[in-house]
Protein backbone atom coordinates (compact mmCIF):
# COMPACT_ATOMS: atom_id res chain seq x y z
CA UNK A 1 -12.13 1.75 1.67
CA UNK A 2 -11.72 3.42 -1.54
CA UNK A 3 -10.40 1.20 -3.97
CA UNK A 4 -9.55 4.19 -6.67
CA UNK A 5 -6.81 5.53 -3.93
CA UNK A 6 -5.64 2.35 -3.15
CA UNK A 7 -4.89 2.18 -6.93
CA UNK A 8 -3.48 5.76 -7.06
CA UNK A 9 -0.86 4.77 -4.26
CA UNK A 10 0.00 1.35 -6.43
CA UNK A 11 0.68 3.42 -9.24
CA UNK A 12 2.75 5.93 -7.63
CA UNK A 13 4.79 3.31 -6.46
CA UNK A 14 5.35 1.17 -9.70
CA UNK A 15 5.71 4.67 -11.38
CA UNK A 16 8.46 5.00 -8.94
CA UNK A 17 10.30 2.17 -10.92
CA UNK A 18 9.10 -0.16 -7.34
CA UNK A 19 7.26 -3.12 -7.20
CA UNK A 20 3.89 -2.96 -5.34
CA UNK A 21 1.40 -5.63 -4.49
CA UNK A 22 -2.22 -5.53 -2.35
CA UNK A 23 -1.54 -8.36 -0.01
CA UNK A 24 -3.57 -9.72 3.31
CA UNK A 25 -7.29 -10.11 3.98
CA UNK A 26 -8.14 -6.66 1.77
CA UNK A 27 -7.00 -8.56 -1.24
CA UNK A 28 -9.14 -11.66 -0.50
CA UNK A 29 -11.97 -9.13 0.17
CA UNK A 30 -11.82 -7.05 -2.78
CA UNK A 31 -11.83 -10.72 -5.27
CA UNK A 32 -15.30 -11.71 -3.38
CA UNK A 33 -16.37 -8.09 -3.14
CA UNK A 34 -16.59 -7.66 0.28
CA UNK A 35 -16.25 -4.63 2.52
CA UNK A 36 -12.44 -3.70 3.82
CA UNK A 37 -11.50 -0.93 6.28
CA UNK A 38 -7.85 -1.17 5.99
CA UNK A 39 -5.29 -2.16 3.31
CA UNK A 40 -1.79 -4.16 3.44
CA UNK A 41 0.37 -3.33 0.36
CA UNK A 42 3.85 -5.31 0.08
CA UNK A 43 6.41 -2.92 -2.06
CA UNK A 44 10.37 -2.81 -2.53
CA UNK A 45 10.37 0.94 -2.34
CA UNK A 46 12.66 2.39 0.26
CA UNK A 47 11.70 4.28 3.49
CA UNK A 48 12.85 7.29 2.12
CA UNK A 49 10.66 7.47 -0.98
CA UNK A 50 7.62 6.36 0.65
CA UNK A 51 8.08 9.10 3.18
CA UNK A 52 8.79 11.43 0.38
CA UNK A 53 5.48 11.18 -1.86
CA UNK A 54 3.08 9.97 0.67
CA UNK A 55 1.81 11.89 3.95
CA UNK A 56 1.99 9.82 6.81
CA UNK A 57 -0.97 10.38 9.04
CA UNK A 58 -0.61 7.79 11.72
CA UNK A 59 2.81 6.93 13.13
CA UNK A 60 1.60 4.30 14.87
CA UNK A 61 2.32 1.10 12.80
CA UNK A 62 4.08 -1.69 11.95
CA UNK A 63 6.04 -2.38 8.92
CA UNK A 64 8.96 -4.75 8.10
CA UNK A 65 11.67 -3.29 5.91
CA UNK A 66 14.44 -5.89 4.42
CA UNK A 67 17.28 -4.84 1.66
């Protein structure tokens, strides 16, 4: 995984004015610098503006969504 774009779609989330956090096993692996393949990130940004500034390239998955 690259770390730089997991960074880049942090930012454009907190530059968004939204909260954003790495959270699940890709967070434990990055502190002990181990290898990840997929990344969980945790952010109060609506549906609409995720859709908006990020290209969605696989419909198939899971998310929880809570006002």
């Amino acid at each position: 995984m690259d770390v730089k774009k997991v960074s880049e779609v942090i930012s454009i989330i907190k530059k968004g004015k939204y909260k954003a956090y790495l959270v699940g096993g890709s967070s434990r692996d990055l502190l002990f610098a181990r290898f990840f393949d997929d990344v969980d990130i945790a952010t109060n940004a609506p549906l609409d503006f995720i859709y908006k500034n990020f290209k969605v390239v696989d419909a198939n998955f899971e998310f929880n969504y809570s006002k």
